[in-house]
Protein backbone atom coordinates (compact mmCIF):
# COMPACT_ATOMS: atom_id res chain seq x y z
CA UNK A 1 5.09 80.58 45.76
CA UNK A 2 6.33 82.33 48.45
CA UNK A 3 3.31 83.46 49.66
CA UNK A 4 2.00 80.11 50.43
CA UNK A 5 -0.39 80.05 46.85
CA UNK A 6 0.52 77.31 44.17
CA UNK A 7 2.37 78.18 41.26
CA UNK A 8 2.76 76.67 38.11
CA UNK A 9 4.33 76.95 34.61
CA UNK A 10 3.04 75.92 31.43
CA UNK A 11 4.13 75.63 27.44
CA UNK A 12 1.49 75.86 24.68
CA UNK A 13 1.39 76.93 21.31
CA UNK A 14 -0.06 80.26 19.51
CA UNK A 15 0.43 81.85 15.98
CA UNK A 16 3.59 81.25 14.46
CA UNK A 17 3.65 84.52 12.48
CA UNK A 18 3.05 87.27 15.13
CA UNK A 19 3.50 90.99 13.63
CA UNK A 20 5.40 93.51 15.13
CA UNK A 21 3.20 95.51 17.22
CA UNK A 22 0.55 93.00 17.14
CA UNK A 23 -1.49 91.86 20.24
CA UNK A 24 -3.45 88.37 19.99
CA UNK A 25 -5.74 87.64 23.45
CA UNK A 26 -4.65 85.18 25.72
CA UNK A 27 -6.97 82.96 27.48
CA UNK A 28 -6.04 80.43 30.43
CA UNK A 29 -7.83 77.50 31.89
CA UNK A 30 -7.02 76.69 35.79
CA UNK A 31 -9.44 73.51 37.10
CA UNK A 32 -11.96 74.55 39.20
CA UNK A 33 -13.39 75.23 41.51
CA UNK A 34 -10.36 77.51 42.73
CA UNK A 35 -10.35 79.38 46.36
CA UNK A 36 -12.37 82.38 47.08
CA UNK A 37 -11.22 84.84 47.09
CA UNK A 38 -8.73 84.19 44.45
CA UNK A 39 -6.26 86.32 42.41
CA UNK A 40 -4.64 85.07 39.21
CA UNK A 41 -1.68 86.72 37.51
CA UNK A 42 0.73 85.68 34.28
CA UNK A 43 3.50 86.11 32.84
CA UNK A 44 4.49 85.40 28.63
CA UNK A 45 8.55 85.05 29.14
CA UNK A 46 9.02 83.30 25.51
CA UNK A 47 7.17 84.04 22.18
CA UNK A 48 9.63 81.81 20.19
CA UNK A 49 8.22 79.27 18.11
CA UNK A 50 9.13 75.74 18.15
CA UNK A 51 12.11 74.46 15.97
CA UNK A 52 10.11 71.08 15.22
CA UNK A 53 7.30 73.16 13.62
CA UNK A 54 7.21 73.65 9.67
CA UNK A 55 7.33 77.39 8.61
CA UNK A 56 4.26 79.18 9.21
CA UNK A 57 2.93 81.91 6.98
CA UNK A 58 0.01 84.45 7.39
CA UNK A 59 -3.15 84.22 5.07
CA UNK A 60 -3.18 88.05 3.43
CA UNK A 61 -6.87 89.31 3.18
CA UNK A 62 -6.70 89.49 -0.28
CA UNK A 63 -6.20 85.20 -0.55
CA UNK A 64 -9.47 84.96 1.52
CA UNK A 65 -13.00 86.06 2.43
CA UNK A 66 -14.88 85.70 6.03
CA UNK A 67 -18.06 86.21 6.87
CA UNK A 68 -19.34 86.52 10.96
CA UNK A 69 -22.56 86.07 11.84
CA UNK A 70 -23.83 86.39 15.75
CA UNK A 71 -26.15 84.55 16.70
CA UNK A 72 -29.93 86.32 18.19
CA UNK A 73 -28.69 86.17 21.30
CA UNK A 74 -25.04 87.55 20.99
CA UNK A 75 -23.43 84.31 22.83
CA UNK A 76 -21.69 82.86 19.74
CA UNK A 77 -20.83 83.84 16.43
CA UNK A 78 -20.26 81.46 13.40
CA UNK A 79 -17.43 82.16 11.19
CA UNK A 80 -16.87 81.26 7.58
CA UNK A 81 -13.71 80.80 5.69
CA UNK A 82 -13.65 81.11 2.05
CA UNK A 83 -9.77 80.64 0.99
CA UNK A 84 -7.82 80.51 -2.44
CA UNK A 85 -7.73 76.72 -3.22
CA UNK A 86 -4.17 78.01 -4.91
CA UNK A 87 -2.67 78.38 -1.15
CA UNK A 88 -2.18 75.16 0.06
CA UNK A 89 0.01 73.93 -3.30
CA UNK A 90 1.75 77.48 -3.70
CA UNK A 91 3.14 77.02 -0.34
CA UNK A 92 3.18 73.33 0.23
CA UNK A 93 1.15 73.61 3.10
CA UNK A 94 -1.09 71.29 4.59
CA UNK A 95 -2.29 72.54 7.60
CA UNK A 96 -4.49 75.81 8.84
CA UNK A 97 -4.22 77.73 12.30
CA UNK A 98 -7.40 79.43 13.21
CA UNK A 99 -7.17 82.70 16.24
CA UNK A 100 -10.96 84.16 16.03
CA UNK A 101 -11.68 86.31 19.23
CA UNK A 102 -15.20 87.64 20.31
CA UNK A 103 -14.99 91.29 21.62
CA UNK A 104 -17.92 93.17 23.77
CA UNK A 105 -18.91 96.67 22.59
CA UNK A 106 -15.99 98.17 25.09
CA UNK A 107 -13.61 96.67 23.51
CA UNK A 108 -12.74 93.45 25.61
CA UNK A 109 -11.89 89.67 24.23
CA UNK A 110 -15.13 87.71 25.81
CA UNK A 111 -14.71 84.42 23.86
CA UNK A 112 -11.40 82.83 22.20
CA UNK A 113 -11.25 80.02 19.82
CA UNK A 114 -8.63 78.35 18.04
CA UNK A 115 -8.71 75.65 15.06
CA UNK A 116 -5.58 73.45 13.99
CA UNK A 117 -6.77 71.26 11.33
CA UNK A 118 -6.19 70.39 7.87
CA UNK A 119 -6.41 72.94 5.06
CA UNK A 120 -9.67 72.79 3.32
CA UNK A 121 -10.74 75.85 0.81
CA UNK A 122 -14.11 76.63 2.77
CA UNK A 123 -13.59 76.27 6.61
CA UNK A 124 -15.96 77.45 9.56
CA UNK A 125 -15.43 77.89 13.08
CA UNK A 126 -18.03 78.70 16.35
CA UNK A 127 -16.50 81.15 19.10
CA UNK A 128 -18.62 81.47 21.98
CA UNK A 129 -18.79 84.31 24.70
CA UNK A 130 -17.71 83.56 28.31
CA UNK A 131 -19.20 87.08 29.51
CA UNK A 132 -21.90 89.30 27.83
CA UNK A 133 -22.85 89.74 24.38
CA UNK A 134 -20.69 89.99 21.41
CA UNK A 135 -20.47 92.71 19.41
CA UNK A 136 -17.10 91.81 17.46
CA UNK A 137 -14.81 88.89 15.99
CA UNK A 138 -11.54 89.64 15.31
CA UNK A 139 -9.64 86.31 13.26
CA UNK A 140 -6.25 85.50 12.59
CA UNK A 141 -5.18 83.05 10.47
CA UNK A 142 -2.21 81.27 8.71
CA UNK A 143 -0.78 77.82 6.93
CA UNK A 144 1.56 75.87 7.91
């Protein structure tokens, strides 16, 4: 950039189904170790899903049940998936995308972990804190 730092722009994916109003936490990885001091800043410019991608559609609460349990130490949680086995052939889907986020008791997203994998009735997933304990786990999840 102008001010002699290194910029850089990159694509990835996230849910396809976003609500309006909705906020989902976004994580970034830069490879380390980075400058000290050092001061990172971002910018989301396009939320538009990709054309190549199959429709997407949000699992409803009422299609499945989760269960969170945080582990002794509050650095990970496990989370289990129990979904209607009637999804995957109602919609002709194949596929499941997993969002779980671990919050702090202030409110904050301390862990982030996503799943893309095929669509099994019972599915579990580990998120794991990167600061402090967690208190919450937030998940969002849909077919594709």
């Amino acid at each position: 950039d102008a001010g002699g730092g290194k910029s850089t722009s990159e694509g990835d994916f996230s849910l396809l189904q976003l609500l309006p109003g909705e906020e989902i936490p976004v994580y970034t990885y830069a490879a380390g170790p980075l400058a000290q001091p050092c001061s990172i800043s971002g910018v989301i410019d396009d939320l538009s899903s990709d054309p190549n991608m199959p429709a997407a559609f949000r699992i409803d609460e009422e299609r499945m049940e989760w269960t969170v349990q945080i582990s002794a130490d509050g650095l990970s949680a496990d989370i289990s998936f129990l979904f209607d086995a009637a999804l995957a052939d109602e919609r002709e889907a194949e596929n499941v995308n997993i969002l779980a986020a671990a919050y702090n008791a202030s409110g904050e997203v301390i862990g982030e972990r996503s799943m893309i994998g095929s669509f099994y009735p019972d599915l579990s997933v580990t998120v794991y804190s990167l600061s402090g304990t967690i208190d919450s786990v937030k998940t969002w999840v849909e077919l594709y």
